[in-house]
PDB file of N, CA and C in Angstrom:
ATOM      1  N   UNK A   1     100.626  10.626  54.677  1.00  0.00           N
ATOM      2  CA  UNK A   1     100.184  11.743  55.467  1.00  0.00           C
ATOM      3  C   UNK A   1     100.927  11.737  56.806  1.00  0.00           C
ATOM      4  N   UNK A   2     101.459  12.397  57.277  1.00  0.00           N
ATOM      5  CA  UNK A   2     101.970  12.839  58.414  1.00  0.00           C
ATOM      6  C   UNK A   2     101.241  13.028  59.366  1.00  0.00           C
ATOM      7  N   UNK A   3     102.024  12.706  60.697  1.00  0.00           N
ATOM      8  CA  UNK A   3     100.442  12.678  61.834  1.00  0.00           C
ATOM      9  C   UNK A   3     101.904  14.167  62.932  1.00  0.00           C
ATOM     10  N   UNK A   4     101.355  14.767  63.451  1.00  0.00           N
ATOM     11  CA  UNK A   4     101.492  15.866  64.433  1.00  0.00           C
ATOM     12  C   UNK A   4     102.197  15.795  65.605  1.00  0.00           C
ATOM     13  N   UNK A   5     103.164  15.507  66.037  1.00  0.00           N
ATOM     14  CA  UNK A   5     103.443  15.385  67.116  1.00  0.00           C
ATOM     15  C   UNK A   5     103.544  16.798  68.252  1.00  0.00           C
ATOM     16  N   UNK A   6     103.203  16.549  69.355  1.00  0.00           N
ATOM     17  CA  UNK A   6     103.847  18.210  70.279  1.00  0.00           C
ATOM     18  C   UNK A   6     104.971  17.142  71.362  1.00  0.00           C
ATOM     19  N   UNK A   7     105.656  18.747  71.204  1.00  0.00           N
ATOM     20  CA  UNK A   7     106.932  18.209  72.124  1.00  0.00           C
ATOM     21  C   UNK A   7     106.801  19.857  73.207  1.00  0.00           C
ATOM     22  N   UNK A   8     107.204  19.315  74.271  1.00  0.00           N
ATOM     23  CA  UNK A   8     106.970  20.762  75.439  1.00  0.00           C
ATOM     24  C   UNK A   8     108.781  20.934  75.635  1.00  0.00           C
ATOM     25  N   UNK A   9     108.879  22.325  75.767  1.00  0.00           N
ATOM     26  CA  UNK A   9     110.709  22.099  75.910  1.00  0.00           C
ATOM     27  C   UNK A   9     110.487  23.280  77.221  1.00  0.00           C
ATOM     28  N   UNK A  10     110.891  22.976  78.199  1.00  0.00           N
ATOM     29  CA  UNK A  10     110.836  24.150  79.529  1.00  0.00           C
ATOM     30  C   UNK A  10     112.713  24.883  80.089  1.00  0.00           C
ATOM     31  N   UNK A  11     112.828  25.737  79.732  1.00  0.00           N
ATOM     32  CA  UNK A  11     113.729  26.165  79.881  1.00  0.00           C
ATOM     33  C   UNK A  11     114.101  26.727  81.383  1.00  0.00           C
ATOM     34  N   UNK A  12     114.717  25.913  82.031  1.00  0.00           N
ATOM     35  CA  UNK A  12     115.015  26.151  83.885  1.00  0.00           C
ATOM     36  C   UNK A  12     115.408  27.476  84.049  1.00  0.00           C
ATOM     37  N   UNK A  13     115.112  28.591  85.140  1.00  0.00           N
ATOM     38  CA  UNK A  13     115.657  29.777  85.233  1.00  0.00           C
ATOM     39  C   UNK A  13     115.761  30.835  83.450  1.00  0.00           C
ATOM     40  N   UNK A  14     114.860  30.201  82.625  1.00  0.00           N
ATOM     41  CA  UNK A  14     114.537  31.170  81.584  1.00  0.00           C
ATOM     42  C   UNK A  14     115.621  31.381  80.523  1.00  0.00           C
ATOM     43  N   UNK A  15     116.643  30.402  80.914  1.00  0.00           N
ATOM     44  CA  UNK A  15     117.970  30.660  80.125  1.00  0.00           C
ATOM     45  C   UNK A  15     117.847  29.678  78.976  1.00  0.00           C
ATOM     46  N   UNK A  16     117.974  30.121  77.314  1.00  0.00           N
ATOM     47  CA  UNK A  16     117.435  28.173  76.410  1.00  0.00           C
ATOM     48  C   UNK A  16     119.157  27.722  76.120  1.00  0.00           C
ATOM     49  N   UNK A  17     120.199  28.172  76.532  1.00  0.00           N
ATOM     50  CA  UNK A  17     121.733  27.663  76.659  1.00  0.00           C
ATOM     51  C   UNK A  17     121.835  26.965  77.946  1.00  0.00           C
ATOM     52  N   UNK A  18     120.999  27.035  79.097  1.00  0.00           N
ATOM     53  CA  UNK A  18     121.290  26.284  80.592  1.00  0.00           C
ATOM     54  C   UNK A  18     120.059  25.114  80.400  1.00  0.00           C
ATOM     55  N   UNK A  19     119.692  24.878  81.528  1.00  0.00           N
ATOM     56  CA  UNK A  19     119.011  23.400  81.787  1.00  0.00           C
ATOM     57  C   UNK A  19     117.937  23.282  81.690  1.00  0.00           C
ATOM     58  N   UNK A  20     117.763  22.458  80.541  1.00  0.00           N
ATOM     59  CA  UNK A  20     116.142  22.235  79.446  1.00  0.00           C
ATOM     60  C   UNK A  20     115.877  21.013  79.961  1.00  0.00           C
ATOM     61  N   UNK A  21     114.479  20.870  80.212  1.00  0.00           N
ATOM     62  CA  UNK A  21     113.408  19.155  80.419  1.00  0.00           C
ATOM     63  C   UNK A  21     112.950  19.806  79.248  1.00  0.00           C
ATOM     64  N   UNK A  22     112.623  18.338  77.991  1.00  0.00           N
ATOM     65  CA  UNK A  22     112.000  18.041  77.542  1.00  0.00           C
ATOM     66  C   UNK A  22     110.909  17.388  77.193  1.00  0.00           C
ATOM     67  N   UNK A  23     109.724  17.480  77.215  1.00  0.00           N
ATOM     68  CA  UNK A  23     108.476  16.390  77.120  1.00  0.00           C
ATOM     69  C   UNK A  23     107.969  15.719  75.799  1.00  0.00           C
ATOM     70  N   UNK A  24     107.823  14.829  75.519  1.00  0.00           N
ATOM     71  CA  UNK A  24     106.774  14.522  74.175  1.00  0.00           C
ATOM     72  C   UNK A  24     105.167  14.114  74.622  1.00  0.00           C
ATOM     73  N   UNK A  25     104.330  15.043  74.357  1.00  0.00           N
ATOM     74  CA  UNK A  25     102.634  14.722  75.174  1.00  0.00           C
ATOM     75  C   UNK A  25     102.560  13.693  75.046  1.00  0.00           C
ATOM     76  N   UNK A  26     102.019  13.041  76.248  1.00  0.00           N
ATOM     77  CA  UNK A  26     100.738  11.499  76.015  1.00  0.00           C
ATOM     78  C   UNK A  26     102.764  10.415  76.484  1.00  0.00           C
ATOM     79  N   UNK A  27     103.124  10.909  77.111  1.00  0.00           N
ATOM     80  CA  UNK A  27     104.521  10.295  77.550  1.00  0.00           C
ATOM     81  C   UNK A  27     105.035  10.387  78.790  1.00  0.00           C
ATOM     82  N   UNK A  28     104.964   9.044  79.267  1.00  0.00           N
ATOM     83  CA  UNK A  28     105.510   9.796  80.963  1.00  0.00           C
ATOM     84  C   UNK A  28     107.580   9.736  80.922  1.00  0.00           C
ATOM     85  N   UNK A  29     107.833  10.099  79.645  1.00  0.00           N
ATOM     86  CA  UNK A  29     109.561   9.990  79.578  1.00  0.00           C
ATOM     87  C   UNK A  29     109.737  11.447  80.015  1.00  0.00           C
ATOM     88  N   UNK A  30     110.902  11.938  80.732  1.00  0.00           N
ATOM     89  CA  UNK A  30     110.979  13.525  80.381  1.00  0.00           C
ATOM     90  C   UNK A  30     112.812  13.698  80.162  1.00  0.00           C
ATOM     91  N   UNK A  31     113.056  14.478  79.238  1.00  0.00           N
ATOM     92  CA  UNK A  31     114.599  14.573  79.285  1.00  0.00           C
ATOM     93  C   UNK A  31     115.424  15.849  79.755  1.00  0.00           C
ATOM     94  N   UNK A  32     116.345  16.036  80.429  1.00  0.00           N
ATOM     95  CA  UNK A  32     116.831  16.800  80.771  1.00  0.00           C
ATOM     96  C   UNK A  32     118.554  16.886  80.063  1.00  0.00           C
ATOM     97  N   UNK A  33     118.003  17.995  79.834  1.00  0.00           N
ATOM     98  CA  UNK A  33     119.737  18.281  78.987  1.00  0.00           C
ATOM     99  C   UNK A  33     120.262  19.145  80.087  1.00  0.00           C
ATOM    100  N   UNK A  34     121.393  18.960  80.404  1.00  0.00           N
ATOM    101  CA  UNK A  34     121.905  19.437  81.650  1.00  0.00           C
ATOM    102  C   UNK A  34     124.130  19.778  81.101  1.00  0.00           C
ATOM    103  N   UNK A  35     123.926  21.248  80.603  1.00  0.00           N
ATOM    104  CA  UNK A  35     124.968  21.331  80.694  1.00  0.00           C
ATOM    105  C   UNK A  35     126.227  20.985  81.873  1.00  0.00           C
ATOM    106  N   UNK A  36     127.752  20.895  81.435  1.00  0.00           N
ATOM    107  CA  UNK A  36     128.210  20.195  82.537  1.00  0.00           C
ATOM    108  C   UNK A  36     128.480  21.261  83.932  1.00  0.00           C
ATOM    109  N   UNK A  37     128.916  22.624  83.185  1.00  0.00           N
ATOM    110  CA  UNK A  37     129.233  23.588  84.571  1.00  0.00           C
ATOM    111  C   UNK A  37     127.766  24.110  85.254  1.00  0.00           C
ATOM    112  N   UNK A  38     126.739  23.192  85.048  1.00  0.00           N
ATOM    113  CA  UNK A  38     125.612  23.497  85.465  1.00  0.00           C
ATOM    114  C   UNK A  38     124.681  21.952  86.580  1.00  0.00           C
ATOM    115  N   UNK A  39     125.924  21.488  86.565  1.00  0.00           N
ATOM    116  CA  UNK A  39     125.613  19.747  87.077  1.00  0.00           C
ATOM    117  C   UNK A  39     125.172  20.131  88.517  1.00  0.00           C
ATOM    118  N   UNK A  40     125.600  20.934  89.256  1.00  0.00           N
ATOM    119  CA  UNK A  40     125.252  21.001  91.169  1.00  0.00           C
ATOM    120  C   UNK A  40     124.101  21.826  91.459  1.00  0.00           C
ATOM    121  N   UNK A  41     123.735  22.564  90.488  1.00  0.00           N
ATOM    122  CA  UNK A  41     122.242  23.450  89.814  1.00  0.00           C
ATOM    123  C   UNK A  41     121.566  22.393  89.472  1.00  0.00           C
ATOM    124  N   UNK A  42     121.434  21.581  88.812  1.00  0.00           N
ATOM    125  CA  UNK A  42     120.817  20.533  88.378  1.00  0.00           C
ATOM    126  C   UNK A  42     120.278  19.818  89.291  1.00  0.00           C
ATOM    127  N   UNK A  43     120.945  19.102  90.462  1.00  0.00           N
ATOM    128  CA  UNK A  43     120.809  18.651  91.571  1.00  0.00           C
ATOM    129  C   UNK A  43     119.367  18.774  92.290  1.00  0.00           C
ATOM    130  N   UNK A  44     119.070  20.658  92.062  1.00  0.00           N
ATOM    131  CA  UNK A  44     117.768  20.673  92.564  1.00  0.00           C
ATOM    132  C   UNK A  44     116.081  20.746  92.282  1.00  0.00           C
ATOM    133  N   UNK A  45     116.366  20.325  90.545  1.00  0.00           N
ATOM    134  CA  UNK A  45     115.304  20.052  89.461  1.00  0.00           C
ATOM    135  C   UNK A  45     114.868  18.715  89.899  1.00  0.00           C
ATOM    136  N   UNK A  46     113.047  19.248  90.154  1.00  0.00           N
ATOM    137  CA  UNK A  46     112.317  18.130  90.214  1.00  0.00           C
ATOM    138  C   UNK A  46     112.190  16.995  89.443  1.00  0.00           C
ATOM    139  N   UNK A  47     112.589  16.040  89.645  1.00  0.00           N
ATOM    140  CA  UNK A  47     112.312  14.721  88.883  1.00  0.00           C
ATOM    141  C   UNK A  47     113.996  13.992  88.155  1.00  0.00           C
ATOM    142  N   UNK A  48     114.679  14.942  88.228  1.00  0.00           N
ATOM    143  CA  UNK A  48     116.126  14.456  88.040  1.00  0.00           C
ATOM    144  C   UNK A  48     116.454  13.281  88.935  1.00  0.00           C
ATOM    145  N   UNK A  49     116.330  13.250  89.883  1.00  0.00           N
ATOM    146  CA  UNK A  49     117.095  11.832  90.901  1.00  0.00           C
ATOM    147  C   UNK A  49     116.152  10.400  90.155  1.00  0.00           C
ATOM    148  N   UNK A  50     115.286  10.383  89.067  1.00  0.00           N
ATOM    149  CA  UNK A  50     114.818   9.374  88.674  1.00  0.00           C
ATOM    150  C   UNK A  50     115.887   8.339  87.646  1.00  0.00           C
ATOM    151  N   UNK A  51     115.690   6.873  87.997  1.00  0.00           N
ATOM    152  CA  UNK A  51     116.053   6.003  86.934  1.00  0.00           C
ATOM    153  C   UNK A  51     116.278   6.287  85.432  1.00  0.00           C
ATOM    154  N   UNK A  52     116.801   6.108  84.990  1.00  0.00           N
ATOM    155  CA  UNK A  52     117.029   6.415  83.750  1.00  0.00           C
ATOM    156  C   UNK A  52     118.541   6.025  82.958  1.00  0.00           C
ATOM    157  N   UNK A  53     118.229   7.019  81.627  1.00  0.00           N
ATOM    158  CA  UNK A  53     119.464   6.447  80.606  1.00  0.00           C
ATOM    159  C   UNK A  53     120.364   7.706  80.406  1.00  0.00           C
ATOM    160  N   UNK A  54     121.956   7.854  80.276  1.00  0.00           N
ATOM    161  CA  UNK A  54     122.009   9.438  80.684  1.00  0.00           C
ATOM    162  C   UNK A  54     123.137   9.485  79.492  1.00  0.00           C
ATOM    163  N   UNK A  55     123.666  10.216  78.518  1.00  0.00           N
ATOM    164  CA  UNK A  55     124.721  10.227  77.732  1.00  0.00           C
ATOM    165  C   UNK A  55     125.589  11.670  77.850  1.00  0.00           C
ATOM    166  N   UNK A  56     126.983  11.153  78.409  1.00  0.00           N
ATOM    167  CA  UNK A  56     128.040  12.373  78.112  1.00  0.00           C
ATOM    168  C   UNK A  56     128.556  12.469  76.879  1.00  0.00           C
ATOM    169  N   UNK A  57     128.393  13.729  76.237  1.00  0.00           N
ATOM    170  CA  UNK A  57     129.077  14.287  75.496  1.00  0.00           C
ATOM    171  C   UNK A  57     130.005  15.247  75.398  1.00  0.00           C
ATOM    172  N   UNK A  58     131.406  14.650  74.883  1.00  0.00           N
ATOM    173  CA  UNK A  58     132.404  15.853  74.343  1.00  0.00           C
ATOM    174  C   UNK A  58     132.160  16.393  73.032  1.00  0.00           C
ATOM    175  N   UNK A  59     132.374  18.075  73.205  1.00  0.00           N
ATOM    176  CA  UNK A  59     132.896  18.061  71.665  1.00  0.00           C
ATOM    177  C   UNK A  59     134.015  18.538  71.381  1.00  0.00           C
ATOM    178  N   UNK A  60     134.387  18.546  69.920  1.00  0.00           N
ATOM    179  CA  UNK A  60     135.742  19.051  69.469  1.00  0.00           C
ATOM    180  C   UNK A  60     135.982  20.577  69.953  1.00  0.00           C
ATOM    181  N   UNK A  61     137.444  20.903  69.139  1.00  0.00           N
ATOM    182  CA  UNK A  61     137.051  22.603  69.864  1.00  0.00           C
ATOM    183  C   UNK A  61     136.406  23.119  68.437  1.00  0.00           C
ATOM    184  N   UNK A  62     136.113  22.637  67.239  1.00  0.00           N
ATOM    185  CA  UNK A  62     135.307  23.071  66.543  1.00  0.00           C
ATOM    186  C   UNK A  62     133.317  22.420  66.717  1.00  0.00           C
ATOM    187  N   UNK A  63     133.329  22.729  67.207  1.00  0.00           N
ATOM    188  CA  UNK A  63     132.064  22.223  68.302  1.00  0.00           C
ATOM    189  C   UNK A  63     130.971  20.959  67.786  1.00  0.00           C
ATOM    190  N   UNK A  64     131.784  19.620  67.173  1.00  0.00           N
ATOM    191  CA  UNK A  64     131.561  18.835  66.551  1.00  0.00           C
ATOM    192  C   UNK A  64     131.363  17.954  67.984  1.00  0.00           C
ATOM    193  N   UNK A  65     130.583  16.426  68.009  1.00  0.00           N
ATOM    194  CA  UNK A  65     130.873  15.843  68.944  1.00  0.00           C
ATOM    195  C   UNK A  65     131.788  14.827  68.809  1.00  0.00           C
ATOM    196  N   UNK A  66     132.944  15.008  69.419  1.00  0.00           N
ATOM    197  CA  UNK A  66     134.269  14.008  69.516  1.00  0.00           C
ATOM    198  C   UNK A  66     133.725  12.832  70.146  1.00  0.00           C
ATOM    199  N   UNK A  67     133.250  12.786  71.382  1.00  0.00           N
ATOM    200  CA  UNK A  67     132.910  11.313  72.135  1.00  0.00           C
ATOM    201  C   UNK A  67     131.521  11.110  73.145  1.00  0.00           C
ATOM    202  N   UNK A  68     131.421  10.257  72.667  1.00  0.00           N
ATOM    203  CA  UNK A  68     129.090  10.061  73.610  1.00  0.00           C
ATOM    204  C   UNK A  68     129.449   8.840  74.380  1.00  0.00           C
ATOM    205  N   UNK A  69     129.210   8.603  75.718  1.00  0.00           N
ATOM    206  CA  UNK A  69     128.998   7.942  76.750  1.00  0.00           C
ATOM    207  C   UNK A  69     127.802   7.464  77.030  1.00  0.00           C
ATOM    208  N   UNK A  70     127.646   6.223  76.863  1.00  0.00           N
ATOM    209  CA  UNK A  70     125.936   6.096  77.391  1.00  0.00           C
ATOM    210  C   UNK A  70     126.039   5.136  78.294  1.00  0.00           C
ATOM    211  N   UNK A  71     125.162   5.624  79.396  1.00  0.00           N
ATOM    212  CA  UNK A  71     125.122   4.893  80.629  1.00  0.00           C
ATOM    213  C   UNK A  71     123.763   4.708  81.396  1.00  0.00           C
ATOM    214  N   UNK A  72     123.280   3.861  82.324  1.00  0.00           N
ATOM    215  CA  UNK A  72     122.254   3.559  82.864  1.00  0.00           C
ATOM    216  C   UNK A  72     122.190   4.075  84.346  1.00  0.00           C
ATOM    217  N   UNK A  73     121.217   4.261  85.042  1.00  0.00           N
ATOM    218  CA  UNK A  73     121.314   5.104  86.301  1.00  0.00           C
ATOM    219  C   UNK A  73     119.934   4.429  86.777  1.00  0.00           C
ATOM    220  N   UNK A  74     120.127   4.206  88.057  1.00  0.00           N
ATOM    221  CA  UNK A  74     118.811   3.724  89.087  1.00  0.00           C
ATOM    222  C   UNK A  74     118.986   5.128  90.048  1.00  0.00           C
ATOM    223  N   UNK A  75     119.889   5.864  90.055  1.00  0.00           N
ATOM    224  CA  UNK A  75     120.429   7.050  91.065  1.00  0.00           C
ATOM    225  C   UNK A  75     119.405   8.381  90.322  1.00  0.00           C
ATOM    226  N   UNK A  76     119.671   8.562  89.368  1.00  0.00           N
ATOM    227  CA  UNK A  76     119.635   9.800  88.642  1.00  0.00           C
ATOM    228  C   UNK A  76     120.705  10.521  88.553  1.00  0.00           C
ATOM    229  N   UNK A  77     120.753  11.984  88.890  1.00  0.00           N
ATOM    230  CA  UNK A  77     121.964  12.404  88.352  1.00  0.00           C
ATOM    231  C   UNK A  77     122.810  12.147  89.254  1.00  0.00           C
ATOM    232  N   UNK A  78     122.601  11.673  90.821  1.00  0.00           N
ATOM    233  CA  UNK A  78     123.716  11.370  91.535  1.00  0.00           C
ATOM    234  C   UNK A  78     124.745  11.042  90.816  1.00  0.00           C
ATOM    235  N   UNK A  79     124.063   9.732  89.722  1.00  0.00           N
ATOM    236  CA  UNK A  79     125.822   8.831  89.424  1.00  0.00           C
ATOM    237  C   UNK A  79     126.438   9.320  88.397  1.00  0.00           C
ATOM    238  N   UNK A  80     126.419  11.216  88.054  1.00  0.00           N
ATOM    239  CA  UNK A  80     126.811  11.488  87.441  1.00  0.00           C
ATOM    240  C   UNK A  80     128.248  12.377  88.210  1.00  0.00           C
ATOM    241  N   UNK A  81     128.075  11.974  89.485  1.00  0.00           N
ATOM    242  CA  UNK A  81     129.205  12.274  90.532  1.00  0.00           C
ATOM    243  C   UNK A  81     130.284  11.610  90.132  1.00  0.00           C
ATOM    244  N   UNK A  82     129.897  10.221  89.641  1.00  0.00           N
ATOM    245  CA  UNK A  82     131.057   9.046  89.803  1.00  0.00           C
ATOM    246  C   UNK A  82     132.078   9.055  88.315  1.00  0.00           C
ATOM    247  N   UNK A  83     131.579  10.077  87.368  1.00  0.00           N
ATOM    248  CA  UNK A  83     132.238   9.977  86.548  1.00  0.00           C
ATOM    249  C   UNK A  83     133.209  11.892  86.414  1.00  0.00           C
TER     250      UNK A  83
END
């Protein structure tokens, strides 16, 4: 038997192609998918400057993903300056 999960997905400025937090209830994790020409917009979403785990992705030009980066952050998205 399968048990139910809810997941909350909030779409920033109303756009679901620009900058999504994700929640799973009863979880204090939250994820933010943060396209890249949207990184200095990002900047001013509550709860972004938190600790966390952050992964860049390329994709092909057939929109496959070529390469994933995973990295650790005590900054938040600051140390997404440094790359």
């Amino acid at each position: 038997m399968s048990i139910s999960k809810k997941v909350e997905i909030i779409f920033h400025n109303g756009q679901p192609d620009g900058i999504r937090l994700i929640r799973k209830n009863l979880s204090t994790m939250t994820t933010f998918v943060i396209p890249r020409p949207l990184l200095s917009e990002a900047k001013s979403v509550t709860g972004v400057n938190k600790p966390g785990i952050y992964y860049l992705i390329s994709e092909s030009n057939d929109n496959n993903i070529a390469e994933i980066y995973i990295g650790q952050t005590r900054n938040g998205i600051a140390r997404l300056d440094d790359h």
